[in-house]
C-alpha atoms as a PDB file:
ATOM      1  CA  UNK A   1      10.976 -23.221  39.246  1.00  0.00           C
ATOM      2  CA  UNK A   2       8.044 -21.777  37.353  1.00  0.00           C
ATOM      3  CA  UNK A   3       5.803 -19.193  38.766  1.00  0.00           C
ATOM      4  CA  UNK A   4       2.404 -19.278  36.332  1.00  0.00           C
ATOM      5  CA  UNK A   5       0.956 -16.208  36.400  1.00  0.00           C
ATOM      6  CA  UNK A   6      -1.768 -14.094  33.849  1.00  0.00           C
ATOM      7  CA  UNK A   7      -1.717 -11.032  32.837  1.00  0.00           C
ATOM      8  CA  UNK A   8      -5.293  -9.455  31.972  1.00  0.00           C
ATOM      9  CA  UNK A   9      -4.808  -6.354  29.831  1.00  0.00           C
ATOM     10  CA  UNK A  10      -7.329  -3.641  29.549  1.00  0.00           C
ATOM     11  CA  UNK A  11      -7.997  -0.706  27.613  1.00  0.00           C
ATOM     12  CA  UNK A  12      -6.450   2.643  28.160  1.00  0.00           C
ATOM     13  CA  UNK A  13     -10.222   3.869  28.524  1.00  0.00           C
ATOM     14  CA  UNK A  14     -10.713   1.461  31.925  1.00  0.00           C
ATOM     15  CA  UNK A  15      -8.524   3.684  34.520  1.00  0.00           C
ATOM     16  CA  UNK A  16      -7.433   2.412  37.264  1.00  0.00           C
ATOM     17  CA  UNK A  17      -8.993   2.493  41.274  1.00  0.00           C
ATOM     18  CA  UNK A  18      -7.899   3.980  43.927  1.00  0.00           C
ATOM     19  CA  UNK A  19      -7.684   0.300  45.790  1.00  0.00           C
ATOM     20  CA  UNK A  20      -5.114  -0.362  43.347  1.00  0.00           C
ATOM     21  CA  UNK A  21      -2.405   2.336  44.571  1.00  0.00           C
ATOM     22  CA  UNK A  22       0.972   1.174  44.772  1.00  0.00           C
ATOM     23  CA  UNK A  23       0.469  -1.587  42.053  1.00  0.00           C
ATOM     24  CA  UNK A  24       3.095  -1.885  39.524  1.00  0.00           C
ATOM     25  CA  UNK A  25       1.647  -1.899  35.971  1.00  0.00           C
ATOM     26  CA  UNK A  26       3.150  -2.740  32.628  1.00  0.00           C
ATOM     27  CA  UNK A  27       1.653   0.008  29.558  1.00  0.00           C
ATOM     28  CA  UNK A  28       2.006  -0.238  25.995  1.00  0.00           C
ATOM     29  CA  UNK A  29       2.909   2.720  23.722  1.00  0.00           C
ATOM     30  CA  UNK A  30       2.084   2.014  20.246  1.00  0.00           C
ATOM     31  CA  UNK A  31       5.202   4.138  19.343  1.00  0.00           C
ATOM     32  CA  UNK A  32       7.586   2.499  21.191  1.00  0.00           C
ATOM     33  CA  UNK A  33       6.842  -0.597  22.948  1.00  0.00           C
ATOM     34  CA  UNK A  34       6.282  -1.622  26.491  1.00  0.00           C
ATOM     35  CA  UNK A  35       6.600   0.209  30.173  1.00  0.00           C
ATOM     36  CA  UNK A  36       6.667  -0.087  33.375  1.00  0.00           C
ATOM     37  CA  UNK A  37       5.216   2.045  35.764  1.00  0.00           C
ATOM     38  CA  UNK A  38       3.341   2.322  39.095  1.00  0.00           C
ATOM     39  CA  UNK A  39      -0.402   3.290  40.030  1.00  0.00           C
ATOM     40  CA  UNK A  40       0.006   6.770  42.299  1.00  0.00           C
ATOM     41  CA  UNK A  41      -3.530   7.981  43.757  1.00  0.00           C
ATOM     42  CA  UNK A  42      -2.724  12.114  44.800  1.00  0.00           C
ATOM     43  CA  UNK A  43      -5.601  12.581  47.261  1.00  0.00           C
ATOM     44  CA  UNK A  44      -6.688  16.552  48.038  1.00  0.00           C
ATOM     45  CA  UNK A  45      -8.845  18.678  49.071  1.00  0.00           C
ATOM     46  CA  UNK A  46     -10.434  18.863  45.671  1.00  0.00           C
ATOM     47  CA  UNK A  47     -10.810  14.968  45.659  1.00  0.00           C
ATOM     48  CA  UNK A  48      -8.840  11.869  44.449  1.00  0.00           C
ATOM     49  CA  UNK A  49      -6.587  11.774  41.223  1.00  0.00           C
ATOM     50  CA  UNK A  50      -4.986   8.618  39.796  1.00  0.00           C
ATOM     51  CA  UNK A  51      -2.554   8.128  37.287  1.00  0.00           C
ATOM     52  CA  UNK A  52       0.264   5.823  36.471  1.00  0.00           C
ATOM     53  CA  UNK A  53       3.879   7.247  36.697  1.00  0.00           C
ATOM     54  CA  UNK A  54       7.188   5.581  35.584  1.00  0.00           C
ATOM     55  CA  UNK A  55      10.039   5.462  38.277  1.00  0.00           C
ATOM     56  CA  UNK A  56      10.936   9.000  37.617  1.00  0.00           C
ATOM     57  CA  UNK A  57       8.795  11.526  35.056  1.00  0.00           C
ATOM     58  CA  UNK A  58       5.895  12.673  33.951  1.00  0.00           C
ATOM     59  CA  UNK A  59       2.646  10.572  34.090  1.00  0.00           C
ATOM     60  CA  UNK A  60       1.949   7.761  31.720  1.00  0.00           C
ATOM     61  CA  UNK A  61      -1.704   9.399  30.155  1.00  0.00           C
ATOM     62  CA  UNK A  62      -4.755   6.848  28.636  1.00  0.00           C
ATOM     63  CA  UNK A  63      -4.740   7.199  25.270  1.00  0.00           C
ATOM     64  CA  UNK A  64      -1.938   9.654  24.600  1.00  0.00           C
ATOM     65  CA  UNK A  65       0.981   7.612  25.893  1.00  0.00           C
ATOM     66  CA  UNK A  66      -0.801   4.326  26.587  1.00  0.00           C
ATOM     67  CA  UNK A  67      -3.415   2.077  24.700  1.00  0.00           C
ATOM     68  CA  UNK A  68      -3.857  -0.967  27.055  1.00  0.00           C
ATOM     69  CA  UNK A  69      -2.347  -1.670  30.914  1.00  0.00           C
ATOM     70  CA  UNK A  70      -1.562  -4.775  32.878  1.00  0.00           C
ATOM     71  CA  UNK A  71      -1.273  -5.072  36.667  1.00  0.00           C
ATOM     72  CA  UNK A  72       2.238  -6.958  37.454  1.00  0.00           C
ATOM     73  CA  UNK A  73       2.679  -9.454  40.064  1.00  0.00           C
ATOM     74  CA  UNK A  74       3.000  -8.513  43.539  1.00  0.00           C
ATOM     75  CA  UNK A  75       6.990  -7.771  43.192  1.00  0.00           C
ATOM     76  CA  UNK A  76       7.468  -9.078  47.250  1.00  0.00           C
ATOM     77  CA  UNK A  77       5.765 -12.395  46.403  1.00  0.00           C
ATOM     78  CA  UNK A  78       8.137 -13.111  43.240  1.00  0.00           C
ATOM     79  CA  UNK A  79      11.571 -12.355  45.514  1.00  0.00           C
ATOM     80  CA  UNK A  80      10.165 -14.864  47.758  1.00  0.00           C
ATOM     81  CA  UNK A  81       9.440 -17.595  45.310  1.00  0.00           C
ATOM     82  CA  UNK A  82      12.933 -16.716  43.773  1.00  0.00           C
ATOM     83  CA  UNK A  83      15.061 -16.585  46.749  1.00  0.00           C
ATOM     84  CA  UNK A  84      18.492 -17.562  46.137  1.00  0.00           C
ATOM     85  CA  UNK A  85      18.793 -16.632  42.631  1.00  0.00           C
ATOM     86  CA  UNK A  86      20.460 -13.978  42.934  1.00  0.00           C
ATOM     87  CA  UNK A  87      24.413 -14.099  42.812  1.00  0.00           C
ATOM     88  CA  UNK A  88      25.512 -17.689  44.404  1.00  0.00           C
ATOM     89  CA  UNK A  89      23.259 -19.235  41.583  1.00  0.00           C
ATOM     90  CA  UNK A  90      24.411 -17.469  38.933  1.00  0.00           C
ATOM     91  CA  UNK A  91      27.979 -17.890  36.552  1.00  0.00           C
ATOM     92  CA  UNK A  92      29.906 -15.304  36.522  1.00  0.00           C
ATOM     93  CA  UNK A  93      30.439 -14.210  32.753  1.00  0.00           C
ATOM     94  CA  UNK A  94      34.118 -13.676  33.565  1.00  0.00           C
ATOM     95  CA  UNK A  95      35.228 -16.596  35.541  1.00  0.00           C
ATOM     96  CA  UNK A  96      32.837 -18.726  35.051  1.00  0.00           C
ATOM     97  CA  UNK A  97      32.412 -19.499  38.920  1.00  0.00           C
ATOM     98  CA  UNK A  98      29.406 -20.029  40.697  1.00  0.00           C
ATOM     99  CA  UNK A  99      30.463 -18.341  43.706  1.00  0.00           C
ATOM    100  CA  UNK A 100      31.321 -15.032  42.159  1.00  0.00           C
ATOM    101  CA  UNK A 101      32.624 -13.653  45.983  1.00  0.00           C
ATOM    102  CA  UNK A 102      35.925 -15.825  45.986  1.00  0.00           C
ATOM    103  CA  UNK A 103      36.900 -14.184  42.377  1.00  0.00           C
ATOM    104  CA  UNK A 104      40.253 -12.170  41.923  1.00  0.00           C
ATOM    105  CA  UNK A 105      38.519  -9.941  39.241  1.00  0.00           C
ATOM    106  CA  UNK A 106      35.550  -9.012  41.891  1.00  0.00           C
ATOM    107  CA  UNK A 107      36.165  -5.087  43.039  1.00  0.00           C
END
C-alpha cells in the first residue's frame, strides 16, 4: 500500500502557530542534514512561546539550527493505514521466517 502524501516546506523565517502544537516537524540543518522534531507552545504569564524541540534537547532555533521546516503526517493516521506491518509481515534477517514468534533464536 501507498500512502501519497506532500510535504510543503517553508522558510525558517515563517514560525510556526500556536494551533499547530503537538505537530511533528521534519528541519533541515545545512550542516548536517535532516531532523525531526516536535512543535511545543510554553504558554505563561508573560504570553505564548513556540519553538520546535527534538525528542530530548535543546530547541531547534530559525535560522541558527534550521533553514526550512515541514509538518509530518499525523503519526496516528499512518499506524492505522499500516496496521499489520509490523513483525508477522516482516522476515526475520536470521531465520528467514515470517512469523518471527515461533523462532528458537527469539529471546
Amino acid at each position: 500500500m501507498i500512502v501519497p502524501t506532500d510535504l510543503i516546506f517553508r522558510p525558517a523565517s515563517e514560525l510556526p502557530t500556536e494551533n499547530l502544537d503537538g505537530r511533528s516537524v521534519i528541519v533541515l540543518n545545512p550542516c548536517d542534514g535532516w531532523h525531526i522534531g516536535e512543535i511545543r507552545v510554553i504558554k505563561d504569564e508573560d504570553g505564548c512561546y513556540i519553538g520546535v524541540y527534538p525528542w530530548m534537547g535543546d530547541e531547534m532555533t530559525p535560522h541558527d539550527f534550521y533553514v526550512t521546516w515541514a509538518l509530518l503526517p499525523d503519526n496516528d493516521d499512518l499506524i492505522d493505514e499500516f496496521e499489520g506491518e509490523q513483525s508477522n509481515s516482516r522476515h526475520c534477517c536470521v531465520c528467514k521466517l515470517r512469523d518471527h514468534s515461533t523462532a528458537e533464536h527469539k529471546s
